[in-house]
Protein backbone atom coordinates (compact mmCIF):
# COMPACT_ATOMS: atom_id res chain seq x y z
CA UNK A 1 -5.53 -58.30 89.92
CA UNK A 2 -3.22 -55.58 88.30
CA UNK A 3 -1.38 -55.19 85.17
CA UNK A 4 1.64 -55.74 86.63
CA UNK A 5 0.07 -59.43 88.27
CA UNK A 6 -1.04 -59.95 84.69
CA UNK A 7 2.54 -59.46 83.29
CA UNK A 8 4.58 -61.91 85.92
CA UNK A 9 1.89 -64.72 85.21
CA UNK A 10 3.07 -64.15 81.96
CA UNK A 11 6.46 -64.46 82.82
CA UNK A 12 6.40 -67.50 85.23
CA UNK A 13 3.97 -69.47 82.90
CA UNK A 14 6.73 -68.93 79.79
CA UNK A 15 8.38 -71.74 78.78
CA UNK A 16 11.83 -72.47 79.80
CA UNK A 17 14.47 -75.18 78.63
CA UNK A 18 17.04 -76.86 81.13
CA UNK A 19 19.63 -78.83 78.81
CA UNK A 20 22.55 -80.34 81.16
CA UNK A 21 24.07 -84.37 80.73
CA UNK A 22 23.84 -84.22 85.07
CA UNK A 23 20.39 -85.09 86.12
CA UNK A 24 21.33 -83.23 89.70
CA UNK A 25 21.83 -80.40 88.31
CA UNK A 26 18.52 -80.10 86.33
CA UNK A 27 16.96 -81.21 89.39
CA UNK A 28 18.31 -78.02 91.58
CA UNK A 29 17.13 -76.07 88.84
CA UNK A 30 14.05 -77.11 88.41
CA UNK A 31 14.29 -76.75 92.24
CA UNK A 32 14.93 -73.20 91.86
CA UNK A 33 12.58 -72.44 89.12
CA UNK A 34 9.90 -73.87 90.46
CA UNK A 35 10.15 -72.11 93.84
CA UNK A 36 10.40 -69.06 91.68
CA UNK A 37 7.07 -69.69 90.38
CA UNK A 38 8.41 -71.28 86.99
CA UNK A 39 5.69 -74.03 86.33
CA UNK A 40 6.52 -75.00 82.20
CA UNK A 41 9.68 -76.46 82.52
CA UNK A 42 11.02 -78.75 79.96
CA UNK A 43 14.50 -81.04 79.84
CA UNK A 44 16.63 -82.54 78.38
CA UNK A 45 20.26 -84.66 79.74
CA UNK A 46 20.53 -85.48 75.90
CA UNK A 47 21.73 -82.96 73.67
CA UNK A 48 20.81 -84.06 70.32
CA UNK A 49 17.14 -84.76 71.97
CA UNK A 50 17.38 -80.92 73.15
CA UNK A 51 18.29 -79.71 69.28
CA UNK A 52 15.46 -82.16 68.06
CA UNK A 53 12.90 -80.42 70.98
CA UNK A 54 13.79 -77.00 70.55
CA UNK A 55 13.37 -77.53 66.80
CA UNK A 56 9.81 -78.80 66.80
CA UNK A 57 8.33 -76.72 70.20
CA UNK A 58 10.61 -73.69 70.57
CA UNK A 59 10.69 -72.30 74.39
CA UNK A 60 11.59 -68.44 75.89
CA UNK A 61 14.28 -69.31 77.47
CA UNK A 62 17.32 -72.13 77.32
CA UNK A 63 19.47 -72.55 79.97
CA UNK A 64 22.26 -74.92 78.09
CA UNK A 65 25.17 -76.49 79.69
CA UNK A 66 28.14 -76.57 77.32
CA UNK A 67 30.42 -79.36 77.68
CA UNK A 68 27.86 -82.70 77.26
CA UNK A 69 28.66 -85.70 75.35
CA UNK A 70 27.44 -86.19 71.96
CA UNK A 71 27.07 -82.45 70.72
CA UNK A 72 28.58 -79.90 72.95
CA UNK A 73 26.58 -76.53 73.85
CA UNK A 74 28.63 -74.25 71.53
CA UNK A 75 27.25 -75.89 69.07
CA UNK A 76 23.86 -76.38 69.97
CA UNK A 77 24.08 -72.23 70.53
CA UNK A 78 25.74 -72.35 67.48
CA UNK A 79 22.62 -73.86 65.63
CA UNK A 80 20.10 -71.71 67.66
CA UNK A 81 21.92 -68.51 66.20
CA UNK A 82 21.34 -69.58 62.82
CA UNK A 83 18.07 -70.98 62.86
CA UNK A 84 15.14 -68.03 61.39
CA UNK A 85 13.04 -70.07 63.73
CA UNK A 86 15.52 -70.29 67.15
CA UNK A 87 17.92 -67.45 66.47
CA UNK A 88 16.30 -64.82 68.96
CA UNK A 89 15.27 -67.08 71.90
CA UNK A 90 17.57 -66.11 74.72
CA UNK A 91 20.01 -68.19 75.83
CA UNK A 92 21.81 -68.47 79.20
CA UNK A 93 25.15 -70.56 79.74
CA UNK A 94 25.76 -72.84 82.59
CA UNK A 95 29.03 -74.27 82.75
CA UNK A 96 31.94 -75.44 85.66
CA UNK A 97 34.38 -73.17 83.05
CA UNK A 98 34.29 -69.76 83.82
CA UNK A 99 37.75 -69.31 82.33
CA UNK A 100 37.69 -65.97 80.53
CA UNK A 101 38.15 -67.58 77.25
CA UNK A 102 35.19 -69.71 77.52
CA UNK A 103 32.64 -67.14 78.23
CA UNK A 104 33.95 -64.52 75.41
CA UNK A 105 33.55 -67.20 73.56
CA UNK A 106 30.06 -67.89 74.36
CA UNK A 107 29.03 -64.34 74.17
CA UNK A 108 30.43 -64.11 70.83
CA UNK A 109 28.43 -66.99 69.81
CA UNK A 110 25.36 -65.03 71.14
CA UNK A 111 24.76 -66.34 74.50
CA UNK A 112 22.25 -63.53 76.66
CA UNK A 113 24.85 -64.19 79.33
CA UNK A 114 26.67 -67.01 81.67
CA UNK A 115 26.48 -68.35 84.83
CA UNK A 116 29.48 -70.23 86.87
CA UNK A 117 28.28 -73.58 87.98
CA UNK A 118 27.37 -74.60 90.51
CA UNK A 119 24.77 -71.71 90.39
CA UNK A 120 24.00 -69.89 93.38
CA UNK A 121 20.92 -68.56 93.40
CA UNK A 122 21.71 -65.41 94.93
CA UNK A 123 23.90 -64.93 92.32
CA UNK A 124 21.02 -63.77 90.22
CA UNK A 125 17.70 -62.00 91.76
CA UNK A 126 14.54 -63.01 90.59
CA UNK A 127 13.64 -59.32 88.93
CA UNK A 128 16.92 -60.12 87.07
CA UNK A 129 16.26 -63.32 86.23
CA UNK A 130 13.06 -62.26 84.67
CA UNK A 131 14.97 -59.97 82.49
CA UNK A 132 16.51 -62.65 80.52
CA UNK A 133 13.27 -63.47 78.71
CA UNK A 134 14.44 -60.14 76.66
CA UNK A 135 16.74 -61.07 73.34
CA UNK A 136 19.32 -57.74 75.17
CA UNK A 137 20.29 -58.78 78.58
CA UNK A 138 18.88 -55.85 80.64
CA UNK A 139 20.84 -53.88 82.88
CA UNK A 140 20.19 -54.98 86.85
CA UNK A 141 19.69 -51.00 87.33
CA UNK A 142 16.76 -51.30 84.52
CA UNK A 143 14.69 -54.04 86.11
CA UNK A 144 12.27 -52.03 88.16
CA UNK A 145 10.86 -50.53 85.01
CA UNK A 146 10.58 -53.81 83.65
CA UNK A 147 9.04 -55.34 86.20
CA UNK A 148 6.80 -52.29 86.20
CA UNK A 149 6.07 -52.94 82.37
CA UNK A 150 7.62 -55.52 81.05
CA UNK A 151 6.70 -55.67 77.52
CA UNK A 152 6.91 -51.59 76.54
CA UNK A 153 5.54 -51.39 73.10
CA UNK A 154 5.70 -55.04 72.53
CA UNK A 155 3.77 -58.14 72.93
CA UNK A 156 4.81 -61.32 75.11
CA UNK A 157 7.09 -63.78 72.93
C-alpha cells in the first residue's frame, strides 16, 4: 500500500454529518457518499438533535441544510462558529436558495462553501470534494498536490 492509499483511507473513513428535515435527500447523499467510499456517515432530519450530536461527538465535515423547522442552519452555523470546540470543522451548505444574498450570507457566517440543491454530483469531483475536509476551501487547481499529500506539515483532524 502507499502513502498516498494510507492518506484517502484516512479521508473516506473521516466522519461526516448530513443534517437536512427531507429524509430523500439524506438518502441520495448518503447514496453519493457511500459510492464515494464514505463509510462513517452520521444524520440527522432534526436540527436541534444535530446541535445536541455535533456537541457531544464532533465530525470533519457537516453538510447542513439551512431552511429546517425548529432551528434553521444559519444558526446552527452560527453556533458552530462560536463554539472553541466546533468553530473549525468545515462546513458545507446545501440549500434550494442559491439567491446571491443567501450564500454571501452563509459565507460570511463561515460556511467552507455552498452547494445548489438538488446537488449534482458532477457538480463537485471527488479530489474536490476531499478538499473540503481543510478549514480553507482549496482551490480545484490545488487538489492534485493534495491528493498527493494531503496533510503537508499537519496531522489528520
Amino acid at each position: 500500500m502507499s502513502h498516498l492509499d494510507v492518506q484517502l483511507d484516512d479521508l473516506v473513513s473521516s466522519t461526516i454529518m448530513l443534517v437536512d428535515d427531507e429524509p430523500t435527500v439524506i438518502g441520495a447523499l448518503e447514496t453519493f457518499l457511500e459510492g464515494e467510499g464514505y463509510t462513517n456517515l452520521v444524520t440527522a432530519t432534526d436540527s436541534g438533535e444535530a446541535l445536541a450530536l455535533l456537541e457531544s461527538s464532533p465530525v470533519d465535515l457537516l453538510l447542513l441544510d439551512l431552511s429546517m423547522p425548529r432551528v434553521e442552519g444559519f444558526e446552527i452555523l452560527e453556533t458552530i462558529r462560536s463554539s472553541d470546540k466546533l468553530r473549525h470543522t468545515p462546513v458545507i451548505i446545501l440549500t434550494s436558495d442559491t439567491s446571491s444574498e443567501t450564500k454571501l450570507k452563509a459565507l460570511e457566517l463561515g460556511a467552507t462553501d455552498f452547494l445548489g440543491k438538488p446537488v449534482d454530483p458532477s457538480e463537485r469531483g471527488c479530489d474536490e470534494f476531499q478538499g473540503f475536509f481543510y478549514s480553507e476551501p482549496v482551490p480545484p487547481a490545488d487538489c492534485a498536490a493534495l491528493l498527493a499529500d494531503p496533510h503537508p506539515g499537519q496531522p489528520f483532524r
